[in-house]
PDB file of N, CA and C in Angstrom:
ATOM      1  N   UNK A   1      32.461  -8.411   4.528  1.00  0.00           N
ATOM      2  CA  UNK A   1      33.626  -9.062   3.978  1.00  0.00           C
ATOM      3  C   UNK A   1      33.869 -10.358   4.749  1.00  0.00           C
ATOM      4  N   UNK A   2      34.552 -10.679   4.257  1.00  0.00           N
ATOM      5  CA  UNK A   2      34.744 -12.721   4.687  1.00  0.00           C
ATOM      6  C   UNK A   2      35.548 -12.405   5.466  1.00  0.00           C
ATOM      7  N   UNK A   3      35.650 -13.607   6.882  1.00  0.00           N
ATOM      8  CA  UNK A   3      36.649 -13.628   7.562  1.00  0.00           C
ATOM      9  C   UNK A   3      38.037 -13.744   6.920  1.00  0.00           C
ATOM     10  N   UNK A   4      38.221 -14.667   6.074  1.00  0.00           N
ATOM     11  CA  UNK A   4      39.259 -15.198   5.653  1.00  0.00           C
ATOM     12  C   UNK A   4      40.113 -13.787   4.834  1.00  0.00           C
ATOM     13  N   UNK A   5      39.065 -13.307   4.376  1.00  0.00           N
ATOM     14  CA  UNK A   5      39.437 -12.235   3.022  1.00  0.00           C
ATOM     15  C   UNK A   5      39.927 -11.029   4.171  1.00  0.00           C
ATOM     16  N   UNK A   6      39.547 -11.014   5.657  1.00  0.00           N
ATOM     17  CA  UNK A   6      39.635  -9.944   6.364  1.00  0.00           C
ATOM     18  C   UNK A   6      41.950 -10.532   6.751  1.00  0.00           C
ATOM     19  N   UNK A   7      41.440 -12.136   7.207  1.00  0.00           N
ATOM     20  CA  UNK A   7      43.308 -11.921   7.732  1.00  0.00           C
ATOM     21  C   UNK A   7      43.756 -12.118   6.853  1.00  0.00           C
ATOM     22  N   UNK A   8      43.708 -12.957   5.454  1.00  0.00           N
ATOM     23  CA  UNK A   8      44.362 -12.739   4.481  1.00  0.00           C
ATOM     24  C   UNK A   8      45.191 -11.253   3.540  1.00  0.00           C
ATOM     25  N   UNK A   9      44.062 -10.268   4.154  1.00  0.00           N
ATOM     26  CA  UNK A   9      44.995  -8.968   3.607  1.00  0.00           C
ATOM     27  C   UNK A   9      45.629  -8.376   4.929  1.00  0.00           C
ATOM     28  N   UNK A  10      45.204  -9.068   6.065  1.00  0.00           N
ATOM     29  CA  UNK A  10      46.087  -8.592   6.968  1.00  0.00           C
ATOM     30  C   UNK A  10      47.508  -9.033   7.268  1.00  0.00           C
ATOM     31  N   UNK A  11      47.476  -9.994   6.471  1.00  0.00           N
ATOM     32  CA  UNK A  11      48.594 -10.751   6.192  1.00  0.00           C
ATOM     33  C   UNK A  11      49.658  -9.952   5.372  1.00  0.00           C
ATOM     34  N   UNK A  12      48.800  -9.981   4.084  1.00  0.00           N
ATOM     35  CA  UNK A  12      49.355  -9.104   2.693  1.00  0.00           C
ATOM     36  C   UNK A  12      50.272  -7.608   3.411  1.00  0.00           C
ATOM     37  N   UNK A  13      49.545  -7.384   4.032  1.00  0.00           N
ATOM     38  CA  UNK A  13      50.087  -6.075   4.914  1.00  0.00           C
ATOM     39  C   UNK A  13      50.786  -6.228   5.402  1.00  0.00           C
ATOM     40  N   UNK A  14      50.698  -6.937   6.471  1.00  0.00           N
ATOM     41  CA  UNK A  14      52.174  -7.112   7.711  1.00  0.00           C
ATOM     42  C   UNK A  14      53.412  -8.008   6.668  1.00  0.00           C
ATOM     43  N   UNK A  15      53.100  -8.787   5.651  1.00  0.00           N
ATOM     44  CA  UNK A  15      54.467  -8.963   5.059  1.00  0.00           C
ATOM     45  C   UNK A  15      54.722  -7.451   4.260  1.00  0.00           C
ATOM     46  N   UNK A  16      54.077  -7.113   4.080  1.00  0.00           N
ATOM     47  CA  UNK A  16      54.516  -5.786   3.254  1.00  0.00           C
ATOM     48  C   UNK A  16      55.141  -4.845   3.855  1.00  0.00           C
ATOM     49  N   UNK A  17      54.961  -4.680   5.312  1.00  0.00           N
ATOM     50  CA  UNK A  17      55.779  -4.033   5.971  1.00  0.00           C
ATOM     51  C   UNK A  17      56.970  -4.563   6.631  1.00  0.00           C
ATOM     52  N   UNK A  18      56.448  -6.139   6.738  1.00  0.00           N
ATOM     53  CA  UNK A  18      58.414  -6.710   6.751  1.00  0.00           C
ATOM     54  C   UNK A  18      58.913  -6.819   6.024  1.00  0.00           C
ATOM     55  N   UNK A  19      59.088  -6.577   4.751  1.00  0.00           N
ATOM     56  CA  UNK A  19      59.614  -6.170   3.702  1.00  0.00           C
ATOM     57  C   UNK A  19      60.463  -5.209   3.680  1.00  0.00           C
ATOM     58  N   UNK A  20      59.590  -3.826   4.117  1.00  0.00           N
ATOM     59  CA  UNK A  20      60.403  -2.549   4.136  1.00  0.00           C
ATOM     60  C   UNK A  20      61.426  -2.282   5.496  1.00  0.00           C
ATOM     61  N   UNK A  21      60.929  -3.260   6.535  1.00  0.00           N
ATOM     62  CA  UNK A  21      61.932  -3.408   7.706  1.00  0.00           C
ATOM     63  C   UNK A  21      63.197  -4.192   7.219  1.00  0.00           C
ATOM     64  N   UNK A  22      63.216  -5.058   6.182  1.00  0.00           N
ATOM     65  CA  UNK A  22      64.277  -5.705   6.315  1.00  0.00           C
ATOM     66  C   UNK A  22      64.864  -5.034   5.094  1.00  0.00           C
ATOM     67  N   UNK A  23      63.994  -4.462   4.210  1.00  0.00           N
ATOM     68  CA  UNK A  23      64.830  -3.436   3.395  1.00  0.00           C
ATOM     69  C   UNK A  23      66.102  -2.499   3.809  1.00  0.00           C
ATOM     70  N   UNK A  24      65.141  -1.991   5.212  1.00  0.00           N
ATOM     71  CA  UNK A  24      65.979  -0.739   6.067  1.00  0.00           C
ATOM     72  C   UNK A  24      67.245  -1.445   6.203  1.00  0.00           C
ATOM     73  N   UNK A  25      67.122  -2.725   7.146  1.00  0.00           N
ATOM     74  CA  UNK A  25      68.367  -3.537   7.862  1.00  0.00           C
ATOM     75  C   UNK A  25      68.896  -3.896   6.665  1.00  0.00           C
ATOM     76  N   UNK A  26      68.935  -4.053   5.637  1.00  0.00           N
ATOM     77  CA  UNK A  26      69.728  -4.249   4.185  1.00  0.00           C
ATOM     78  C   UNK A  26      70.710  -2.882   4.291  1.00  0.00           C
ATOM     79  N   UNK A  27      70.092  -1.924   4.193  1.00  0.00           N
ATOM     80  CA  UNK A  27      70.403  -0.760   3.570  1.00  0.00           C
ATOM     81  C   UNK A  27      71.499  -0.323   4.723  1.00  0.00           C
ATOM     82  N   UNK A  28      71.077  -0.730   6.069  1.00  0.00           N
ATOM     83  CA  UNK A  28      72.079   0.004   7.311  1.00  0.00           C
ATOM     84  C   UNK A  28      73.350  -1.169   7.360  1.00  0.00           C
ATOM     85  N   UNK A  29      73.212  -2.238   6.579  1.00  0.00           N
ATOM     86  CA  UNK A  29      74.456  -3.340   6.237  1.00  0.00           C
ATOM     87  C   UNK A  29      75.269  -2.634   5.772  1.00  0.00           C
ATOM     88  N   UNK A  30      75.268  -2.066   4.571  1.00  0.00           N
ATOM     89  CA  UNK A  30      76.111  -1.390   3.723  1.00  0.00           C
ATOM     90  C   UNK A  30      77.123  -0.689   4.243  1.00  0.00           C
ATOM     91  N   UNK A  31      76.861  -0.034   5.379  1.00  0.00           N
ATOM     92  CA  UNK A  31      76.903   0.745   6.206  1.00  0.00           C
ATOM     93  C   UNK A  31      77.812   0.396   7.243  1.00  0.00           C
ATOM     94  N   UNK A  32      78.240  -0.944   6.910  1.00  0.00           N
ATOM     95  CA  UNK A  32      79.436  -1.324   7.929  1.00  0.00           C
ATOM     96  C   UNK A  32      80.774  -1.070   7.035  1.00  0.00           C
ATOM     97  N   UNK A  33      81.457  -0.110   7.522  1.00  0.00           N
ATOM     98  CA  UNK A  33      82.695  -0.265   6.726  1.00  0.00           C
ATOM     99  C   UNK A  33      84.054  -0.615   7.380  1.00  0.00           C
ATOM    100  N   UNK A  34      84.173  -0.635   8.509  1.00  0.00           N
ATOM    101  CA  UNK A  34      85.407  -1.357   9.676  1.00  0.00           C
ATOM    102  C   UNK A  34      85.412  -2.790   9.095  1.00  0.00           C
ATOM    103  N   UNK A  35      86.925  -3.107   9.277  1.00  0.00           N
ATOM    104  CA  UNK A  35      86.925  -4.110   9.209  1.00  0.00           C
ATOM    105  C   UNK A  35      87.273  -4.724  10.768  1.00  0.00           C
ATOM    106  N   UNK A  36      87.027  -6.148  11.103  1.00  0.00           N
ATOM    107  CA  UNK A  36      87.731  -6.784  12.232  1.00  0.00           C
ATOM    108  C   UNK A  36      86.928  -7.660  12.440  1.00  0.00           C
ATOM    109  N   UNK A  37      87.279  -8.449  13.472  1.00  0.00           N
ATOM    110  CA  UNK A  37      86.499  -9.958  13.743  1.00  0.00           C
ATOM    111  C   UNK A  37      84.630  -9.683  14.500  1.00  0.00           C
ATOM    112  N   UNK A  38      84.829  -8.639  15.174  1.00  0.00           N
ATOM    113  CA  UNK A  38      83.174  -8.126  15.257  1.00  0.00           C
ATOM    114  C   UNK A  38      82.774  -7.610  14.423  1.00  0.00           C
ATOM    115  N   UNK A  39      83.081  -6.908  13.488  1.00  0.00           N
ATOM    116  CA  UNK A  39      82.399  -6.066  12.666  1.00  0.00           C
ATOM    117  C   UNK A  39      81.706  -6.930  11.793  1.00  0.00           C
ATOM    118  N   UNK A  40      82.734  -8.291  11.316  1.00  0.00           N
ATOM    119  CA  UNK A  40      82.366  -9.303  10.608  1.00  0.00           C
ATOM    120  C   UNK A  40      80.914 -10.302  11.117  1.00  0.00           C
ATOM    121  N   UNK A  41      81.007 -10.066  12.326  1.00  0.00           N
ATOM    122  CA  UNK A  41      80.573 -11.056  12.855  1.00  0.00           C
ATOM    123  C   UNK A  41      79.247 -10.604  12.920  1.00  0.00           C
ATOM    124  N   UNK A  42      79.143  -9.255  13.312  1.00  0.00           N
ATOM    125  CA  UNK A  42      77.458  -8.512  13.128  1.00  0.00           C
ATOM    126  C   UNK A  42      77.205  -8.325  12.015  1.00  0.00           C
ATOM    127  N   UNK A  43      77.881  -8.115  10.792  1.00  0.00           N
ATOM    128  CA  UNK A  43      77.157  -8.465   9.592  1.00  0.00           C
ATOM    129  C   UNK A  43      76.555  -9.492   9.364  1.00  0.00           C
ATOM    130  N   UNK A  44      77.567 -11.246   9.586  1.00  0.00           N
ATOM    131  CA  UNK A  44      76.953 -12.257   9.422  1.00  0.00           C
ATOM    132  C   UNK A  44      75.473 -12.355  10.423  1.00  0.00           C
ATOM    133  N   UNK A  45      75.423 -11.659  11.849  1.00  0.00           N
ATOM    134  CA  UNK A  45      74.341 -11.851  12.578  1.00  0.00           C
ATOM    135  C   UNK A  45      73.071 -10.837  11.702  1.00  0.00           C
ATOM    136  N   UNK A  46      73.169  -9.990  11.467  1.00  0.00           N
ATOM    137  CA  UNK A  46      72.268  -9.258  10.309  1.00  0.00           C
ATOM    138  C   UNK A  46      71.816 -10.103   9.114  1.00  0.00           C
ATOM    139  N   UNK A  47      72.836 -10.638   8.310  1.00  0.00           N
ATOM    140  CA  UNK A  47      72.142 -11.252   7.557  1.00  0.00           C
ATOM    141  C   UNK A  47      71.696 -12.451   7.833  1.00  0.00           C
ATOM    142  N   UNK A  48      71.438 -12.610   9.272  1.00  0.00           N
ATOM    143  CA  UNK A  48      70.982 -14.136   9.732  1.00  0.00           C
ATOM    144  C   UNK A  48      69.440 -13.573   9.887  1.00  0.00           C
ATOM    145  N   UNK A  49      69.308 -12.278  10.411  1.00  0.00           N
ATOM    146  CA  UNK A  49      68.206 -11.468  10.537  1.00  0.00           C
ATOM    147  C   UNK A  49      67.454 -11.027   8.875  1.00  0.00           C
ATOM    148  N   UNK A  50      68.543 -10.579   8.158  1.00  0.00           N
ATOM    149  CA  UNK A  50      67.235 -10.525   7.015  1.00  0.00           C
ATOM    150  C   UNK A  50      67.033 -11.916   6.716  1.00  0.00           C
ATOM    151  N   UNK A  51      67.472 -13.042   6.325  1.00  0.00           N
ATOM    152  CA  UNK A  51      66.964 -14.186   5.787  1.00  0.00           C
ATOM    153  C   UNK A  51      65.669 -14.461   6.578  1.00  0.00           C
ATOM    154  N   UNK A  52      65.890 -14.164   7.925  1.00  0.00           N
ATOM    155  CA  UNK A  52      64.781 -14.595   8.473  1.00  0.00           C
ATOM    156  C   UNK A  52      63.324 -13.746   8.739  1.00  0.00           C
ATOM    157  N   UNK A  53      63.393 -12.631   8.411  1.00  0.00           N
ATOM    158  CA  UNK A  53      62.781 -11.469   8.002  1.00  0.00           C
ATOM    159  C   UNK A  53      61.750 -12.062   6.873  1.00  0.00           C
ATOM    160  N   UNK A  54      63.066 -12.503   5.510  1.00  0.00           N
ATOM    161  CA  UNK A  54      62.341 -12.643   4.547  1.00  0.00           C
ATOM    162  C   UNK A  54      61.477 -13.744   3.974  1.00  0.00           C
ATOM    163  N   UNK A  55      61.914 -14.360   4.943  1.00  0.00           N
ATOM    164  CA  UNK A  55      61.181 -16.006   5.408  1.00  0.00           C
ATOM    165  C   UNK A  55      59.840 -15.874   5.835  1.00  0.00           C
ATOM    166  N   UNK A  56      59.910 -14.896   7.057  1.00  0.00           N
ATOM    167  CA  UNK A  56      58.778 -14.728   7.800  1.00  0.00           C
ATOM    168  C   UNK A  56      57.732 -13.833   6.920  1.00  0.00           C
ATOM    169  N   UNK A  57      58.367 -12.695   5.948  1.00  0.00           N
ATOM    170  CA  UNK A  57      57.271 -12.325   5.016  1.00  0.00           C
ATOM    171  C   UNK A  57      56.799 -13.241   3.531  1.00  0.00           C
ATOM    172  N   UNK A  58      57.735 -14.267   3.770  1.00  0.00           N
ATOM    173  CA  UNK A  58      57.143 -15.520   2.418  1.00  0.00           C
ATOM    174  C   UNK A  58      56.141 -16.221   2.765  1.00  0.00           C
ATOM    175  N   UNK A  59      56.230 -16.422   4.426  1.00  0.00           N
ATOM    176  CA  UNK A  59      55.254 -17.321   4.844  1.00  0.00           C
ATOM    177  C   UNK A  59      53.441 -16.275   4.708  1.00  0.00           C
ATOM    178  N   UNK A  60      54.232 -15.695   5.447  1.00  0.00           N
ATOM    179  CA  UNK A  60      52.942 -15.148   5.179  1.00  0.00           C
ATOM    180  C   UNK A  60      52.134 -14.688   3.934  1.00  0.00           C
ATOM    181  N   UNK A  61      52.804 -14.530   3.131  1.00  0.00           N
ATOM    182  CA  UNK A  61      52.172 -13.960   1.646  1.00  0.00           C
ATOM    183  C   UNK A  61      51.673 -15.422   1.611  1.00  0.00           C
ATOM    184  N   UNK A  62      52.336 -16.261   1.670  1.00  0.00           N
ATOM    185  CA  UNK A  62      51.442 -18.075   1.088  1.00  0.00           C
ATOM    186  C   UNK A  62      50.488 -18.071   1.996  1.00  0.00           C
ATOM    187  N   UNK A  63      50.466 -17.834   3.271  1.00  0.00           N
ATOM    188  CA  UNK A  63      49.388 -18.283   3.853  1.00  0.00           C
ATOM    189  C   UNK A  63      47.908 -17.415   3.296  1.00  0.00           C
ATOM    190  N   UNK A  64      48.434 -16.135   3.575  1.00  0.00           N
ATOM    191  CA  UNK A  64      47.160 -15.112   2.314  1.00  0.00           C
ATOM    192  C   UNK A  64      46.567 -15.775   1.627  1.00  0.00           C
ATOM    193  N   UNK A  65      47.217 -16.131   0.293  1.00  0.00           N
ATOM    194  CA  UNK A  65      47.430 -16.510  -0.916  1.00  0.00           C
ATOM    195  C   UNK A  65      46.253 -17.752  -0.636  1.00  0.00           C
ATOM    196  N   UNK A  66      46.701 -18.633   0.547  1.00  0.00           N
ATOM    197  CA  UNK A  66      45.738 -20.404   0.455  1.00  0.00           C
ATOM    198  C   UNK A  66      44.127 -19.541   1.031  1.00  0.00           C
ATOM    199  N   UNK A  67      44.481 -18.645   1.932  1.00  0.00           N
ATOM    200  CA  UNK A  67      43.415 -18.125   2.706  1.00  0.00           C
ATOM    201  C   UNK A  67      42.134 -17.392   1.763  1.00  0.00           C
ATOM    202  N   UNK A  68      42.627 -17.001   0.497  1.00  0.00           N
ATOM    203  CA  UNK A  68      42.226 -16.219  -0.545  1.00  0.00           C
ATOM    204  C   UNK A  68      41.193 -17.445  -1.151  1.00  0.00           C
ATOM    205  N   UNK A  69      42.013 -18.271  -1.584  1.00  0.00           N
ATOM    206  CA  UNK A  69      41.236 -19.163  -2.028  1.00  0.00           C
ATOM    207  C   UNK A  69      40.560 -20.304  -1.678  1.00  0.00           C
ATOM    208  N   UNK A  70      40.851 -20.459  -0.715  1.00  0.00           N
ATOM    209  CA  UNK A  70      40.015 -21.251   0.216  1.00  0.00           C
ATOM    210  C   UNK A  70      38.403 -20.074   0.539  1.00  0.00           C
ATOM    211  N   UNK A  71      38.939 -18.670   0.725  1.00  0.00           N
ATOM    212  CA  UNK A  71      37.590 -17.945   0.661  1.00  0.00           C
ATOM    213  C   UNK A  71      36.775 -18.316  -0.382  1.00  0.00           C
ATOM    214  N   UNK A  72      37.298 -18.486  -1.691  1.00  0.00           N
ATOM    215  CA  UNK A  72      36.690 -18.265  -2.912  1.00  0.00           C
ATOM    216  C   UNK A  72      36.033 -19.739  -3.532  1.00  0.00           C
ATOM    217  N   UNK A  73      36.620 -20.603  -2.751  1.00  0.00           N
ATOM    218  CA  UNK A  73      36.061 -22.137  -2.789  1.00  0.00           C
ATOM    219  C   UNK A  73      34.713 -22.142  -1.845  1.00  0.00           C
ATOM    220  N   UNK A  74      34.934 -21.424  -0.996  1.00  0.00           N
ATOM    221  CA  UNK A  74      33.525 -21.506   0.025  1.00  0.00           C
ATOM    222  C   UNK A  74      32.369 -20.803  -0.462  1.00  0.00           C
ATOM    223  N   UNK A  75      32.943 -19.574  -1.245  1.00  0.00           N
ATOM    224  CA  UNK A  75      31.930 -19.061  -1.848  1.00  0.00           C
ATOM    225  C   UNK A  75      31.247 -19.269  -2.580  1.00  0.00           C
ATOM    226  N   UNK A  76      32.016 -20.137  -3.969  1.00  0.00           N
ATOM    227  CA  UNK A  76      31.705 -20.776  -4.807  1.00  0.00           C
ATOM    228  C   UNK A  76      30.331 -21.822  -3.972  1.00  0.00           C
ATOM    229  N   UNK A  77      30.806 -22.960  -3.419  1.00  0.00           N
ATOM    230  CA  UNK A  77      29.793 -23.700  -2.304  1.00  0.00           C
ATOM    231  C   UNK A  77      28.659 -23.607  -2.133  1.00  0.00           C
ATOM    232  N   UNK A  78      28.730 -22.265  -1.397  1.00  0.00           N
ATOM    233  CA  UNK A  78      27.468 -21.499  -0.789  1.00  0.00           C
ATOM    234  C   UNK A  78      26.617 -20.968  -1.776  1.00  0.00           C
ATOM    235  N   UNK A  79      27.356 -20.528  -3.193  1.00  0.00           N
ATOM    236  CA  UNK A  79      26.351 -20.210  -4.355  1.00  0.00           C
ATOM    237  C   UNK A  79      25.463 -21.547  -4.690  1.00  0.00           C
ATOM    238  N   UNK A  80      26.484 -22.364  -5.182  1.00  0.00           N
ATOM    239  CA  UNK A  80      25.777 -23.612  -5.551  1.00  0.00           C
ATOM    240  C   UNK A  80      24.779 -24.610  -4.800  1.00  0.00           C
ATOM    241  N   UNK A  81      25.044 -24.516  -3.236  1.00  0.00           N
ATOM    242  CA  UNK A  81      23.770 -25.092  -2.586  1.00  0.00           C
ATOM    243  C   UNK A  81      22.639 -24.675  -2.951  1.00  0.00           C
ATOM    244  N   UNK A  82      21.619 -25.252  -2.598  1.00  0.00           N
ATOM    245  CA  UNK A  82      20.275 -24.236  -3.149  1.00  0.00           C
ATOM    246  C   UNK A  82      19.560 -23.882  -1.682  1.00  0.00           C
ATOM    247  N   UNK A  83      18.731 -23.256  -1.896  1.00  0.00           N
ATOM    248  CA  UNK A  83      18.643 -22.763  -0.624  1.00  0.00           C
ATOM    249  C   UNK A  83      16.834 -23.330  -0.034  1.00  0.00           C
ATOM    250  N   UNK A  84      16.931 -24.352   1.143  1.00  0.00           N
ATOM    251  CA  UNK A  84      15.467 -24.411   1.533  1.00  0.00           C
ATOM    252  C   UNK A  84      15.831 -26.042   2.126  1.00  0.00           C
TER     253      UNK A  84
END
């Protein structure tokens, strides 16, 4: 298998599992029901944490994504040279 094709799904993966981490921290938000000036204030710090969660698994799905095809451009390449 291609290098590229090897971190590109390693990519695919580790955003896939920050996904379900920031799912969790979604789900334990809900979960604040006090009200007061901290309570407020760690929600807003949470959702400073998923945005950035979900940032960090966007990047990575694009980087996959260029890594994918940049494999598939090289391959292409290497067919079409001729060989000798």
């Amino acid at each position: 298998m291609n290098r590229l094709v090897r971190i590109a799904l390693t990519l695919f993966a580790s955003a896939t599992i920050m996904v379900f981490l920031v799912n969790r921290r979604l789900v334990e938000l809900k979960k604040f029901t006090a009200t007061g000036q901290t309570v407020e204030a760690q929600m807003q710090n949470e959702l400073i944490m998923i945005k950035i969660g979900m940032g960090l698994a966007g990047v990575m799905l694009v980087t996959g994504i260029v890594l994918m095809v940049m494999a598939l451009i090289r391959a292409k390449k290497t067919k079409a040279l001729p060989n000798g």
